[in-house]
N, C-alpha and C. Protein backbone atom coordinates (compact mmCIF):
# COMPACT_ATOMS: atom_id res chain seq x y z
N UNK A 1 110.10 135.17 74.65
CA UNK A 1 110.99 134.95 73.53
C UNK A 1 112.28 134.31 74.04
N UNK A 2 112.63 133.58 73.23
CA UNK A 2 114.36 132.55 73.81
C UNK A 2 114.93 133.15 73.88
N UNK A 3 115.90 133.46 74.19
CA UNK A 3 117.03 134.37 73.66
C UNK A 3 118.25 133.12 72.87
N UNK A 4 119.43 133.62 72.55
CA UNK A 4 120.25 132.55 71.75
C UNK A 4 120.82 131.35 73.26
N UNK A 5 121.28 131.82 73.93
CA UNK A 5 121.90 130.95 75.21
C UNK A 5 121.11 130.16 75.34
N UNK A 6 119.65 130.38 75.63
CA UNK A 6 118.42 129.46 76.02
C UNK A 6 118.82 128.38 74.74
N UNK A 7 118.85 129.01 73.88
CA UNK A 7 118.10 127.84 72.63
C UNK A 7 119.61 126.85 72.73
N UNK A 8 121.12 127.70 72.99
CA UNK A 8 121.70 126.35 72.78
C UNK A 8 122.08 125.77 73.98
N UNK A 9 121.70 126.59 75.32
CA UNK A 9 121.35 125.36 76.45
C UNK A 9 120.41 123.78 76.03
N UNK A 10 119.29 124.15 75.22
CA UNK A 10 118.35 122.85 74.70
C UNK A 10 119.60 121.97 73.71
N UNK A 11 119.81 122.81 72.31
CA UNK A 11 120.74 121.64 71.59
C UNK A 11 122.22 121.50 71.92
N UNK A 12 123.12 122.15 72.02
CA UNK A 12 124.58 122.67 71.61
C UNK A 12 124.89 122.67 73.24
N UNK A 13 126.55 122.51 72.87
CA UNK A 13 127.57 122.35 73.64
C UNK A 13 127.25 122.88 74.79
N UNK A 14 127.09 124.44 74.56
CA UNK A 14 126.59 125.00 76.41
C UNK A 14 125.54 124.35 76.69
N UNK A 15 124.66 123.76 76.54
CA UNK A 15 123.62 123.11 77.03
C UNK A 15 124.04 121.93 77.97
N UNK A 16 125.25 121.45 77.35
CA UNK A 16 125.96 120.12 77.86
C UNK A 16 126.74 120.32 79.15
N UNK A 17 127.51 121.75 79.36
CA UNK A 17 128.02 122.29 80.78
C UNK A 17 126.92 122.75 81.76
N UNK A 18 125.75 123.28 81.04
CA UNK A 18 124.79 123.49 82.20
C UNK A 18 124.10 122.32 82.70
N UNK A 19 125.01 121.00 81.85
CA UNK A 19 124.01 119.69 82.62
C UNK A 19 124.45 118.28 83.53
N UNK A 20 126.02 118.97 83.81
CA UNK A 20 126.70 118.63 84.92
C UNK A 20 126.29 119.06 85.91
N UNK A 21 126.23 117.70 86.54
CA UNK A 21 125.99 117.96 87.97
C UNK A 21 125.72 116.62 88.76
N UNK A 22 124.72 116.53 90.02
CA UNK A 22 124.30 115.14 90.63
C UNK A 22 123.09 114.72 90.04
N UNK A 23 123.20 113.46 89.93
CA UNK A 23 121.77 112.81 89.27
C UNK A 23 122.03 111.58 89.94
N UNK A 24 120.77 111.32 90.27
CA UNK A 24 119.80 110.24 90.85
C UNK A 24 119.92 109.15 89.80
N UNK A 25 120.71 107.84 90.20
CA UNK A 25 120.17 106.74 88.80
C UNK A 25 119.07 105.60 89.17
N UNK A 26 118.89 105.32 88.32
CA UNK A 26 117.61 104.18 88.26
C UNK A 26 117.85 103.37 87.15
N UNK A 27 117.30 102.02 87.40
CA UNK A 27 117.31 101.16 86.28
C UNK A 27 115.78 101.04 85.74
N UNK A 28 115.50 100.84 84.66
CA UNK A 28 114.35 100.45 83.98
C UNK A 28 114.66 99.69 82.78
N UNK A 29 114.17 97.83 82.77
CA UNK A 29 113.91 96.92 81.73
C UNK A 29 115.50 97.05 81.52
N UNK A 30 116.33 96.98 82.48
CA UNK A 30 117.74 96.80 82.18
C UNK A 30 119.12 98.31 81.71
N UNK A 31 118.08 99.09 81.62
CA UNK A 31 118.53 100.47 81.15
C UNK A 31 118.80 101.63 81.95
N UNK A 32 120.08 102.21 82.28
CA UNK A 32 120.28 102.64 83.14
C UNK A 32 119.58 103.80 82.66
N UNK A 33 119.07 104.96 83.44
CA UNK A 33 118.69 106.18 83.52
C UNK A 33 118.76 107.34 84.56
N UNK A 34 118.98 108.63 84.11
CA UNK A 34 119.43 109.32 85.39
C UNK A 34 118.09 110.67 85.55
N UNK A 35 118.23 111.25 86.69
CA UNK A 35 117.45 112.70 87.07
C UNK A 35 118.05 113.58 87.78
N UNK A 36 118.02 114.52 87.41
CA UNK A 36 118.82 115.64 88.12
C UNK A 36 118.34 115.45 89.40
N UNK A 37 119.20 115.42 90.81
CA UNK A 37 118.72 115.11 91.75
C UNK A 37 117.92 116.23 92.47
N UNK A 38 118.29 117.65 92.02
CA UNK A 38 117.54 118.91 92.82
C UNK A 38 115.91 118.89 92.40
N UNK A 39 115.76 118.05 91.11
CA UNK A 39 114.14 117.98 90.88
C UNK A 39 113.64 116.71 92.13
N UNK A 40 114.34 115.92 92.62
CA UNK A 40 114.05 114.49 93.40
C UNK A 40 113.47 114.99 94.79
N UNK A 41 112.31 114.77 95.43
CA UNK A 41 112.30 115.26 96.69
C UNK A 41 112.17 113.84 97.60
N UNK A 42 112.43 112.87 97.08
CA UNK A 42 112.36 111.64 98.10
C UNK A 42 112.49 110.42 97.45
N UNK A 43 112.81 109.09 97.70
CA UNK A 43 112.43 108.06 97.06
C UNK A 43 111.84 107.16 98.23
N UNK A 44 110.90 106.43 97.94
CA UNK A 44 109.89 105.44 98.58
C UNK A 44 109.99 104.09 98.17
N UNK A 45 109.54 103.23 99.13
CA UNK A 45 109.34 102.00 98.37
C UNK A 45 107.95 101.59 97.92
N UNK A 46 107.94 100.69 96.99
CA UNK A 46 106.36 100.44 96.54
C UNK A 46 105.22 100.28 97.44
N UNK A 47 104.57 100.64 97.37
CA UNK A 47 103.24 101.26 98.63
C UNK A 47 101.56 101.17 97.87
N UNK A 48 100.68 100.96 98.17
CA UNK A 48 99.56 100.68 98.20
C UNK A 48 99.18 102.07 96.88
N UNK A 49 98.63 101.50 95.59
CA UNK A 49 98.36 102.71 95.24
C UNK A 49 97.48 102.51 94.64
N UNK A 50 96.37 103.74 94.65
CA UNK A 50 94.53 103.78 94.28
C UNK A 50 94.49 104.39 93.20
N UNK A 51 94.09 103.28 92.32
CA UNK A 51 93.96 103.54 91.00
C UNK A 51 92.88 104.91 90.79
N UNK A 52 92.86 105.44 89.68
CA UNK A 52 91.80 106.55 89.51
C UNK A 52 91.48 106.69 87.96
N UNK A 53 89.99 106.10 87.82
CA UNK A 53 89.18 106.16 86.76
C UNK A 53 89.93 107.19 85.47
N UNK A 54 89.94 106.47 84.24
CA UNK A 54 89.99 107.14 83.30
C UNK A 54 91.33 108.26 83.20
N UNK A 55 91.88 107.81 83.59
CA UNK A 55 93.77 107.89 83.28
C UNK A 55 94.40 107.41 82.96
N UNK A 56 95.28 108.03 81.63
CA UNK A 56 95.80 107.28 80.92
C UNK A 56 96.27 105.86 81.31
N UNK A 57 97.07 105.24 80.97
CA UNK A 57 97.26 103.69 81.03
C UNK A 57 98.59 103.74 82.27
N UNK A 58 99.51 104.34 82.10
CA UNK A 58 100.64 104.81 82.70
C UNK A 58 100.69 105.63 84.18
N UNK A 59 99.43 105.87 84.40
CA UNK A 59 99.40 106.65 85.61
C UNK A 59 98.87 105.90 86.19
N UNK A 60 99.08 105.29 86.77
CA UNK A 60 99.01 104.22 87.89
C UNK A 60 97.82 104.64 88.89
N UNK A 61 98.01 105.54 89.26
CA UNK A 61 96.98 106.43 90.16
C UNK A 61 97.65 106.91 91.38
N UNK A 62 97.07 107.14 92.40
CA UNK A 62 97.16 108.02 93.72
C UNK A 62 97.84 107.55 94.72
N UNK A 63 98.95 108.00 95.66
CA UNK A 63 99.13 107.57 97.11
C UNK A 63 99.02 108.50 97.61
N UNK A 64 99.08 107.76 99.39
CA UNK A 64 98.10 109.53 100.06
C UNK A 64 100.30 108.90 101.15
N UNK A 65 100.85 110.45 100.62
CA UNK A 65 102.17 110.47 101.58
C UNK A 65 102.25 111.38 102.65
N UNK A 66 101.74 111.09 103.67
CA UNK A 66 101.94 111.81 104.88
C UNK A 66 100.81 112.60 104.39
N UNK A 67 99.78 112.44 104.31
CA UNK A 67 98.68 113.46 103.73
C UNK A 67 98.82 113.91 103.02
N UNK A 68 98.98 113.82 101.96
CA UNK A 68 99.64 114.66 100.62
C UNK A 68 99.31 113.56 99.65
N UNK A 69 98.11 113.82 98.72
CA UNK A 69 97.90 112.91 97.27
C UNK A 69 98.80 113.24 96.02
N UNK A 70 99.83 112.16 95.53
CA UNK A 70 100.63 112.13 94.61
C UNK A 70 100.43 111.43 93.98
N UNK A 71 100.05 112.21 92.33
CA UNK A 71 99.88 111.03 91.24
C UNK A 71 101.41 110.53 90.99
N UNK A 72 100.87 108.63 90.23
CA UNK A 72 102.43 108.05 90.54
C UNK A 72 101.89 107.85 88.66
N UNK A 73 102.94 107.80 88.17
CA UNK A 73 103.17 107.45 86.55
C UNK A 73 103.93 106.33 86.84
N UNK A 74 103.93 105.61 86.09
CA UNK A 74 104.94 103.82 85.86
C UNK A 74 105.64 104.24 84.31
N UNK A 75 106.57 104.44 84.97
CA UNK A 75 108.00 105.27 83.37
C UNK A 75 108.13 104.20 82.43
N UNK A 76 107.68 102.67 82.79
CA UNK A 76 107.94 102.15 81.87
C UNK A 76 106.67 101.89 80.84
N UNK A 77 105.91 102.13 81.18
CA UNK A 77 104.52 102.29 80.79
C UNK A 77 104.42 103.72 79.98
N UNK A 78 104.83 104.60 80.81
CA UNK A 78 105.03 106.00 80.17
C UNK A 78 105.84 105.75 78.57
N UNK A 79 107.11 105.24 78.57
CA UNK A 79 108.06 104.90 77.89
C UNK A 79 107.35 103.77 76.80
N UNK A 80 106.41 103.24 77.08
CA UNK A 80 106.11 102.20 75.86
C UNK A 80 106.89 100.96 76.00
N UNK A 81 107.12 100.73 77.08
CA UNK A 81 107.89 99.25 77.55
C UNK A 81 106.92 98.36 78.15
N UNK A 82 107.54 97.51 78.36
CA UNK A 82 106.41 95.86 78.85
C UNK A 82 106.00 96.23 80.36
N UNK A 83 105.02 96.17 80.61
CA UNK A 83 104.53 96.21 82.11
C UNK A 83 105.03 95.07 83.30
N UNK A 84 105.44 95.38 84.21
CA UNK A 84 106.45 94.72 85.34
C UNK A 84 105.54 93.90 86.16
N UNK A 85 105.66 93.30 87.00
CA UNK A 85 105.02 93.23 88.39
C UNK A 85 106.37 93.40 88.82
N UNK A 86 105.30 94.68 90.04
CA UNK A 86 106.31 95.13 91.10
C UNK A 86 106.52 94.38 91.94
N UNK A 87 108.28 94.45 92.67
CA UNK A 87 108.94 93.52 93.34
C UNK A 87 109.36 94.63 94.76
N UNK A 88 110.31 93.89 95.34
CA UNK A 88 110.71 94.66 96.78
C UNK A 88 111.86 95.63 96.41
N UNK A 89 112.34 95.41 95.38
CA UNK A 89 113.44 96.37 94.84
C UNK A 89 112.65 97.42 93.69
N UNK A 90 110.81 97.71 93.34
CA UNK A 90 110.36 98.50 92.64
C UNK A 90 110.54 100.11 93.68
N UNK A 91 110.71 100.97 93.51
CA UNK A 91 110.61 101.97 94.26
C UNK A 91 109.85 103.61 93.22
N UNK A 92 109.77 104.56 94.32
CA UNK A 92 108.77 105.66 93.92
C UNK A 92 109.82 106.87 93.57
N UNK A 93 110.37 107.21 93.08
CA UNK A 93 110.93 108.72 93.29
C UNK A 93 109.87 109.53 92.86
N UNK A 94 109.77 110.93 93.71
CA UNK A 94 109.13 111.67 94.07
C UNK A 94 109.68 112.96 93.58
N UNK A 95 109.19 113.05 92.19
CA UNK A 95 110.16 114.14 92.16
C UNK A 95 109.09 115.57 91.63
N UNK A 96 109.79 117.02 91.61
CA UNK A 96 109.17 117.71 91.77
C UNK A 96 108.60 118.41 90.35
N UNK A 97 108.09 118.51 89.68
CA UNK A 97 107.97 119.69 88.49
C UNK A 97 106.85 120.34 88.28
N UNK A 98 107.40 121.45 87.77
CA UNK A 98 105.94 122.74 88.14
C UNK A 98 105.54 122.82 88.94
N UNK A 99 106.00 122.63 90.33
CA UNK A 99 105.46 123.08 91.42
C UNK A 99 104.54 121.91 91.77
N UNK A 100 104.95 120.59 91.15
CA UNK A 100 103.65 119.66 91.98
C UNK A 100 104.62 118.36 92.05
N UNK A 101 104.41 117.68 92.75
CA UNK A 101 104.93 116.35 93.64
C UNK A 101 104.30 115.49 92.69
N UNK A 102 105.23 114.66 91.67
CA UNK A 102 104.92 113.18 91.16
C UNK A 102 105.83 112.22 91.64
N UNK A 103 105.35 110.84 91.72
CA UNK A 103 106.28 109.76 92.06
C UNK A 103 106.26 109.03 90.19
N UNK A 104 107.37 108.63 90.27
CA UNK A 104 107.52 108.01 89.21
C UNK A 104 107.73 106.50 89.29
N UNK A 105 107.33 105.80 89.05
CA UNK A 105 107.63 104.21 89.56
C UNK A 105 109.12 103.61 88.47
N UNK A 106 109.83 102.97 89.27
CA UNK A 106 111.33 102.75 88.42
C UNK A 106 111.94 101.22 89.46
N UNK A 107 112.34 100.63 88.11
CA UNK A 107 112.75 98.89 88.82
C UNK A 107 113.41 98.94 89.94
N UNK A 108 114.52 99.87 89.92
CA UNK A 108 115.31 99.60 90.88
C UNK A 108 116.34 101.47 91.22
N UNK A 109 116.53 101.67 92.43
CA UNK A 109 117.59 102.96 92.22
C UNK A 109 118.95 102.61 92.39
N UNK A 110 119.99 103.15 92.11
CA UNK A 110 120.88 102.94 91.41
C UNK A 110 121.98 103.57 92.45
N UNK A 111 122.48 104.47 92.21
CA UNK A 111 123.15 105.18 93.20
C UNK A 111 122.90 106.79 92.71
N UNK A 112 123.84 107.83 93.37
CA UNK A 112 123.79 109.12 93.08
C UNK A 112 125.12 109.29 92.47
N UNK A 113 125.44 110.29 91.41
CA UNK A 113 126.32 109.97 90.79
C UNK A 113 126.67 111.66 90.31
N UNK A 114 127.73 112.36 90.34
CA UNK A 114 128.44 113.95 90.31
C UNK A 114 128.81 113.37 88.44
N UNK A 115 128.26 113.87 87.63
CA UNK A 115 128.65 113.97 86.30
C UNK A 115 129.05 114.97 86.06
N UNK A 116 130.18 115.09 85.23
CA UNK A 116 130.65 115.71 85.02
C UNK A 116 130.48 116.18 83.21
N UNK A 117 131.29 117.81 82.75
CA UNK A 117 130.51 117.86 80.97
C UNK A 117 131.69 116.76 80.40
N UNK A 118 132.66 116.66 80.85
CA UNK A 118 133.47 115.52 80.20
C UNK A 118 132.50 114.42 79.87
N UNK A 119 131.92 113.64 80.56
CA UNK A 119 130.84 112.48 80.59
C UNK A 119 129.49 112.57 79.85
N UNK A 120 129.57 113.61 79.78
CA UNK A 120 127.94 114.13 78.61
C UNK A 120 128.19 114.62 77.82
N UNK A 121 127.28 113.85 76.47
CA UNK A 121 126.84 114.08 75.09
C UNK A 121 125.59 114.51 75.24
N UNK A 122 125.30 115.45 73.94
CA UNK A 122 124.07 115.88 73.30
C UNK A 122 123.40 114.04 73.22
N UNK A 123 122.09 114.35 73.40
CA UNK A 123 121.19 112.72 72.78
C UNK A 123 121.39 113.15 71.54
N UNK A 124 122.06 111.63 71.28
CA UNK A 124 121.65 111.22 69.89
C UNK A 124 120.64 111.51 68.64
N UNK A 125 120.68 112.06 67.78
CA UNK A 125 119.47 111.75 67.00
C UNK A 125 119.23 110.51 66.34
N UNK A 126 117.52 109.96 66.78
CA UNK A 126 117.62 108.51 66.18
C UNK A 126 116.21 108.43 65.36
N UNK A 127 116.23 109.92 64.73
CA UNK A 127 114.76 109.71 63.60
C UNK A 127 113.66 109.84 63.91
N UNK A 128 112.57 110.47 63.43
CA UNK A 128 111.53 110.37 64.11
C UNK A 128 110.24 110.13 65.06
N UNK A 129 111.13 108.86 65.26
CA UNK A 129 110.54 107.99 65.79
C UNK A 129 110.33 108.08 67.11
N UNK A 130 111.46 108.81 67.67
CA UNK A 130 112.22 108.82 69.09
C UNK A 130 112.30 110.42 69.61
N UNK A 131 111.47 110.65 70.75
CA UNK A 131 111.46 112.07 71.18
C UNK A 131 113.02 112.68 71.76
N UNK A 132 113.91 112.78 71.14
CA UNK A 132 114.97 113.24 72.23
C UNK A 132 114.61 114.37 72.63
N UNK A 133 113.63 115.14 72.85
CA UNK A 133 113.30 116.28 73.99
C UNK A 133 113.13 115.72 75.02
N UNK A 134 112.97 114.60 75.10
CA UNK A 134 112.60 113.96 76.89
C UNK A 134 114.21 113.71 77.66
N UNK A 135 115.23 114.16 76.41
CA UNK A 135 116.71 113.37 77.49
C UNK A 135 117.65 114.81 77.25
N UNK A 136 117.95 114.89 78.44
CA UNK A 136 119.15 116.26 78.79
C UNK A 136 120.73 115.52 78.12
N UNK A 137 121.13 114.54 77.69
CA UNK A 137 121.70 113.97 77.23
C UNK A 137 121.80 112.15 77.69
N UNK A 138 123.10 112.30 77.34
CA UNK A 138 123.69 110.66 77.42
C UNK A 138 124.55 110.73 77.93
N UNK A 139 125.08 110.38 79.52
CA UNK A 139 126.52 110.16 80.25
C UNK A 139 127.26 108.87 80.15
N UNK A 140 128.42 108.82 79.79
CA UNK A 140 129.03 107.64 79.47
C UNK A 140 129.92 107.35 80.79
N UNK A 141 130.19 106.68 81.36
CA UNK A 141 130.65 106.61 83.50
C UNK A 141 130.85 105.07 82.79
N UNK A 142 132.36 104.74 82.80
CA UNK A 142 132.92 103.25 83.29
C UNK A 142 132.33 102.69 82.48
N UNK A 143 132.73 102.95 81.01
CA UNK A 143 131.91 102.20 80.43
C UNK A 143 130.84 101.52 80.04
N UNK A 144 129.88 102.48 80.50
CA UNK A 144 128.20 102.61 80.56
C UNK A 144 127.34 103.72 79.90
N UNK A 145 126.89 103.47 79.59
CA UNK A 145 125.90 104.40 79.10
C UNK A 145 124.68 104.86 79.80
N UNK A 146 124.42 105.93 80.02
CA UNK A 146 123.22 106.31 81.57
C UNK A 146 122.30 107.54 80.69
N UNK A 147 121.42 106.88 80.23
CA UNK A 147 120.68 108.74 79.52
C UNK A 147 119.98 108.99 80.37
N UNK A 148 120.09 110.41 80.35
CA UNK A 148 119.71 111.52 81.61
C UNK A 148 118.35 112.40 80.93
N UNK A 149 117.62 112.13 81.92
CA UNK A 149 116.24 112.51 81.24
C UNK A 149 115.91 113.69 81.61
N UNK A 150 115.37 114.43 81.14
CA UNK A 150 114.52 115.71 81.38
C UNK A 150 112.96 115.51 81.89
N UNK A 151 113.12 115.32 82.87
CA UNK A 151 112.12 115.11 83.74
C UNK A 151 110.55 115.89 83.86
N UNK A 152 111.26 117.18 83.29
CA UNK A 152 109.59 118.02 83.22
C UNK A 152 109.35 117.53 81.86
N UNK A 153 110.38 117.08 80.75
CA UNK A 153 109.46 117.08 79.77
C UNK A 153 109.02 115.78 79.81
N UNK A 154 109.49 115.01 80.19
CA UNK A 154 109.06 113.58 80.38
C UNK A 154 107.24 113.53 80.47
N UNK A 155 107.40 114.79 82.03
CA UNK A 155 105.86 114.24 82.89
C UNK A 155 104.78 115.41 81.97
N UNK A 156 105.71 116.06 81.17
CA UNK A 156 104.83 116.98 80.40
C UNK A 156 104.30 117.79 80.74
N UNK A 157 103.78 119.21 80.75
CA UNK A 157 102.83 120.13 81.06
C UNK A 157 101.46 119.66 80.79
N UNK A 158 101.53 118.80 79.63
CA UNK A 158 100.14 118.11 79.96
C UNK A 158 99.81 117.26 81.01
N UNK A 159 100.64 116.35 80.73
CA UNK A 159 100.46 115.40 82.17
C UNK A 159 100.60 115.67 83.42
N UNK A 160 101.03 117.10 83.74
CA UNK A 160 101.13 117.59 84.84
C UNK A 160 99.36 118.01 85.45
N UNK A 161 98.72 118.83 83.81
CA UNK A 161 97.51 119.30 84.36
C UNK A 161 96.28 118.34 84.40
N UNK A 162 96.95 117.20 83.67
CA UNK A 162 95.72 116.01 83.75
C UNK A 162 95.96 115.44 85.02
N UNK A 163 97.34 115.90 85.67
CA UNK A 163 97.45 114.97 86.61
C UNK A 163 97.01 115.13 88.07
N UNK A 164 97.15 116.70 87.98
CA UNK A 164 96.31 118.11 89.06
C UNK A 164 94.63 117.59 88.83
N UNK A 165 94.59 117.07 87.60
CA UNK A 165 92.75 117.08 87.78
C UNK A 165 92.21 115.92 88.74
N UNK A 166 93.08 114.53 87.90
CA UNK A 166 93.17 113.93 88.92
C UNK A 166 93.03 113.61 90.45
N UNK A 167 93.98 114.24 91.07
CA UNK A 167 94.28 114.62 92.40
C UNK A 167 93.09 115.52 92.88
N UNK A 168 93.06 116.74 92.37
CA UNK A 168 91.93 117.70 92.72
C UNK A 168 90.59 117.04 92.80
């Protein structure tokens, strides 16, 4: 059961102080985006990766890292954006949720960046259309706009266990 704190950590103001902190940025299709960096366990550069039958469109498939098979998702693919060819500036972050190692494929990384709750808004509501459960908010830094994603919900509990089948 939630309790009340939980629920307005997700919508409301305290949610917005528990979401200061360091985040990892990345660009995608021109759009800045951030990740809490304690979920990040590495970033890579684009590397040889083995596709695997009958996964969704977005999961790119498998790399084997230091012996270790990590399904890689392509966020912009995930996201419903135009498919890239990868360049020397495409890279992997590797980040962690539920206890399992995904790489996420992203145009370019960005820098690391200490946000502060001054700098973060609640996401927007923009109608049905648009999941804002996938974004911990929106940081505004120098006149920019950087939405900060929620990373487990992004890769989903589903996509986590389709993604274990995968691998397994």
């Amino acid at each position: 059961m939630e309790t009340v704190l939980e629920s307005e950590n997700k919508t409301g103001i305290s949610g917005v102080l528990s979401r200061e902190g360091k985040y990892l940025t990345f660009v995608l299709c021109g759009e800045e985006y951030g990740v809490e960096i304690l979920k990040v366990k590495e970033i890579i550069g684009i590397m040889n990766i083995t596709p695997v039958p009958q996964s969704p469109g977005y999961v790119k498939g498998v790399i084997n890292l230091r012996g270790k098979v990590i399904p890689i998702v392509d966020l912009r693919l995930k996201f419903g954006m135009e498919e890239k060819e990868y360049t020397r500036e495409t890279c992997i972050i590797v980040v962690e949720v539920a206890k399992t190692m995904t790489g996420i494929v992203v145009d370019t990384v960005s820098e690391v960046l200490d946000i502060t709750k001054d700098e973060i808004e609640s996401a927007p509501h923009f109608g049905s259309d648009v999941n804002t459960d996938l974004f911990l908010g929106v940081a505004k830094i120098k006149n920019k706009v950087k939405i900060l994603l929620d990373i487990d919900a992004v890769l989903g509990t589903d996509g986590i266990d389709m993604m274990n089948t995968v691998v397994m």
